[in-house]
C-alpha atoms as a PDB file:
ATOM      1  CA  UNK A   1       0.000   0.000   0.000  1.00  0.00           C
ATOM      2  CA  UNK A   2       1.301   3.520  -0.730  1.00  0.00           C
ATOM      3  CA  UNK A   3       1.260   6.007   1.725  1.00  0.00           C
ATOM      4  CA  UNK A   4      -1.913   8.001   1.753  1.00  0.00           C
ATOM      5  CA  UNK A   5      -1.173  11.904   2.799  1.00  0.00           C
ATOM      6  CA  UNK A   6      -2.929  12.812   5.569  1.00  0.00           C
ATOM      7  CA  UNK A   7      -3.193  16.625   6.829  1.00  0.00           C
ATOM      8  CA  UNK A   8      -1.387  17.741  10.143  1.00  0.00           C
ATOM      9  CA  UNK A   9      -3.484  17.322  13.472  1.00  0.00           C
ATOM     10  CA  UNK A  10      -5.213  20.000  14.364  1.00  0.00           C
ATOM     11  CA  UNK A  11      -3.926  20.417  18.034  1.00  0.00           C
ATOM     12  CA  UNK A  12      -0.446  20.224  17.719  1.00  0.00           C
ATOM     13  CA  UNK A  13       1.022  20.372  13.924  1.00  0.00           C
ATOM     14  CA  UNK A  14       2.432  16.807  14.276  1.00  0.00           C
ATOM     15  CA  UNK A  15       1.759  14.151  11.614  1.00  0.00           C
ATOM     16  CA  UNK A  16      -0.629  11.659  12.138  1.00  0.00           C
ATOM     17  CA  UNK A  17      -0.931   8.180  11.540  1.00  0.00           C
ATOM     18  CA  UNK A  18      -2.829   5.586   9.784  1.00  0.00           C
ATOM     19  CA  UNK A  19      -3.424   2.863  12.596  1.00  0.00           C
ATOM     20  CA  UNK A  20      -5.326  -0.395  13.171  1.00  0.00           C
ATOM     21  CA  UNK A  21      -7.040  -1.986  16.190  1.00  0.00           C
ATOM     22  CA  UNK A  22      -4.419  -4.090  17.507  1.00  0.00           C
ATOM     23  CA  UNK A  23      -7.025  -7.376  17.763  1.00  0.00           C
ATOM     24  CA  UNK A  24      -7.530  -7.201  14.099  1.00  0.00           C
ATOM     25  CA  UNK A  25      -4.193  -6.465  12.503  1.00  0.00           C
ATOM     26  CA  UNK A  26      -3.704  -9.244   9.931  1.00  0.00           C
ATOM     27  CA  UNK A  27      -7.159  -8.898   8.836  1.00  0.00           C
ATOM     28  CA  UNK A  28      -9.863  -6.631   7.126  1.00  0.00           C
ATOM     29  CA  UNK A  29     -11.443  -2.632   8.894  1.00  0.00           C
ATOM     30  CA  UNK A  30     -10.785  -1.291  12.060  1.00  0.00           C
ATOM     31  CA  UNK A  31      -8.788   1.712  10.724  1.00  0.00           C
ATOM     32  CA  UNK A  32      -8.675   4.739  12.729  1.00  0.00           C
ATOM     33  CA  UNK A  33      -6.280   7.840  12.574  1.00  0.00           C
ATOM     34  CA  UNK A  34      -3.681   8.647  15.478  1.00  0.00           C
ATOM     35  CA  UNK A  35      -1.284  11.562  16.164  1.00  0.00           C
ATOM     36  CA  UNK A  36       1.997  10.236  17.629  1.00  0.00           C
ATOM     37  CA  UNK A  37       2.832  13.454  19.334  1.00  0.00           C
ATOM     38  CA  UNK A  38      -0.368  14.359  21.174  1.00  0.00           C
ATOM     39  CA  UNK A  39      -2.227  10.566  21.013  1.00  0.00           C
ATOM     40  CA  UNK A  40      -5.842  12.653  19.374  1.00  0.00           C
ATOM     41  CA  UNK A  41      -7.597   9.599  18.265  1.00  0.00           C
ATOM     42  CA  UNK A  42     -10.057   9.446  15.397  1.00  0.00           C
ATOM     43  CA  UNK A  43     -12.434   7.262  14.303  1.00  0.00           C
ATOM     44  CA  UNK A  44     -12.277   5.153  17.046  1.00  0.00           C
ATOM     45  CA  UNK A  45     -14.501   3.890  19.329  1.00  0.00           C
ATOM     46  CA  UNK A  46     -13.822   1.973  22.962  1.00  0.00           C
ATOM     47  CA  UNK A  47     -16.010  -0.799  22.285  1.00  0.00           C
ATOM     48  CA  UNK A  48     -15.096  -1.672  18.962  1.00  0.00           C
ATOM     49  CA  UNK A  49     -11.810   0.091  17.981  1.00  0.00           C
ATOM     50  CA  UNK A  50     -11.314   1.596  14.592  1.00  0.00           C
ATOM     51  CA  UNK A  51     -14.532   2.393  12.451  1.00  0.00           C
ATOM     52  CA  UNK A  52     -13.116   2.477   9.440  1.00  0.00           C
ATOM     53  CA  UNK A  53     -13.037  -0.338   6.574  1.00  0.00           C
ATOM     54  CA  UNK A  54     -10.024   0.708   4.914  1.00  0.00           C
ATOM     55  CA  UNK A  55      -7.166   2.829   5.337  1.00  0.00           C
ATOM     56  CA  UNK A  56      -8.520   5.118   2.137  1.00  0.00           C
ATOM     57  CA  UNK A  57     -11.551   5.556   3.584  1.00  0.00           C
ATOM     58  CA  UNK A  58     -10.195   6.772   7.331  1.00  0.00           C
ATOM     59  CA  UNK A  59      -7.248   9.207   5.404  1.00  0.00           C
ATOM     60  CA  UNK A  60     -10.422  10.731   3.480  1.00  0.00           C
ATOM     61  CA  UNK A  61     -12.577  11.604   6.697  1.00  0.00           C
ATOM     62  CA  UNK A  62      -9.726  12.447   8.266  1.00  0.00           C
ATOM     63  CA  UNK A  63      -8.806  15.319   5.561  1.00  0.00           C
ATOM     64  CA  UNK A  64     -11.714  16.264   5.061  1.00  0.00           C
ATOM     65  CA  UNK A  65     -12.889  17.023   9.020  1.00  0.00           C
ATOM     66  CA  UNK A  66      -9.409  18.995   9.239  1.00  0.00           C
ATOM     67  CA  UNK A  67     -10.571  20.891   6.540  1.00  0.00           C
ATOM     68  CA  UNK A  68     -13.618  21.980   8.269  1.00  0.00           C
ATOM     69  CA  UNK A  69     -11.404  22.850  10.943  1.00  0.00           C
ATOM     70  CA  UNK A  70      -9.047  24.954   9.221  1.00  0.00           C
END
């Protein structure tokens, strides 16, 4: 997979990463996005982990709620 651009996070600059819930690494979803610097999470929920099917689909949320930010 190539590596999908994502924008900065919103809190401290840093660039954030595309991550997966650790219980389903190996296999399909649970995508979420995570800043290394500050830990923000998105797309992630407690009970479930990452709520996102692929990584495409979590870097495109991800842009586009930064946008709104911005």
């Amino acid at each position: 997979m190539s590596k999908l651009e994502l924008k900065p996070c919103p809190l401290c600059g840093y660039e954030p990463e595309i991550c997966q819930s650790e219980a389903y690494i190996g296999r399909d979803g649970h995508y979420f996005i995570q800043c290394a610097a500050c830990a923000w999470v998105f797309g992630y929920q407690t009970d479930c982990g990452g709520i996102y099917s692929t990584p495409e689909l979590a870097a495109k949320d991800w842009n586009k709620s930064i946008s709104a930010i911005y």
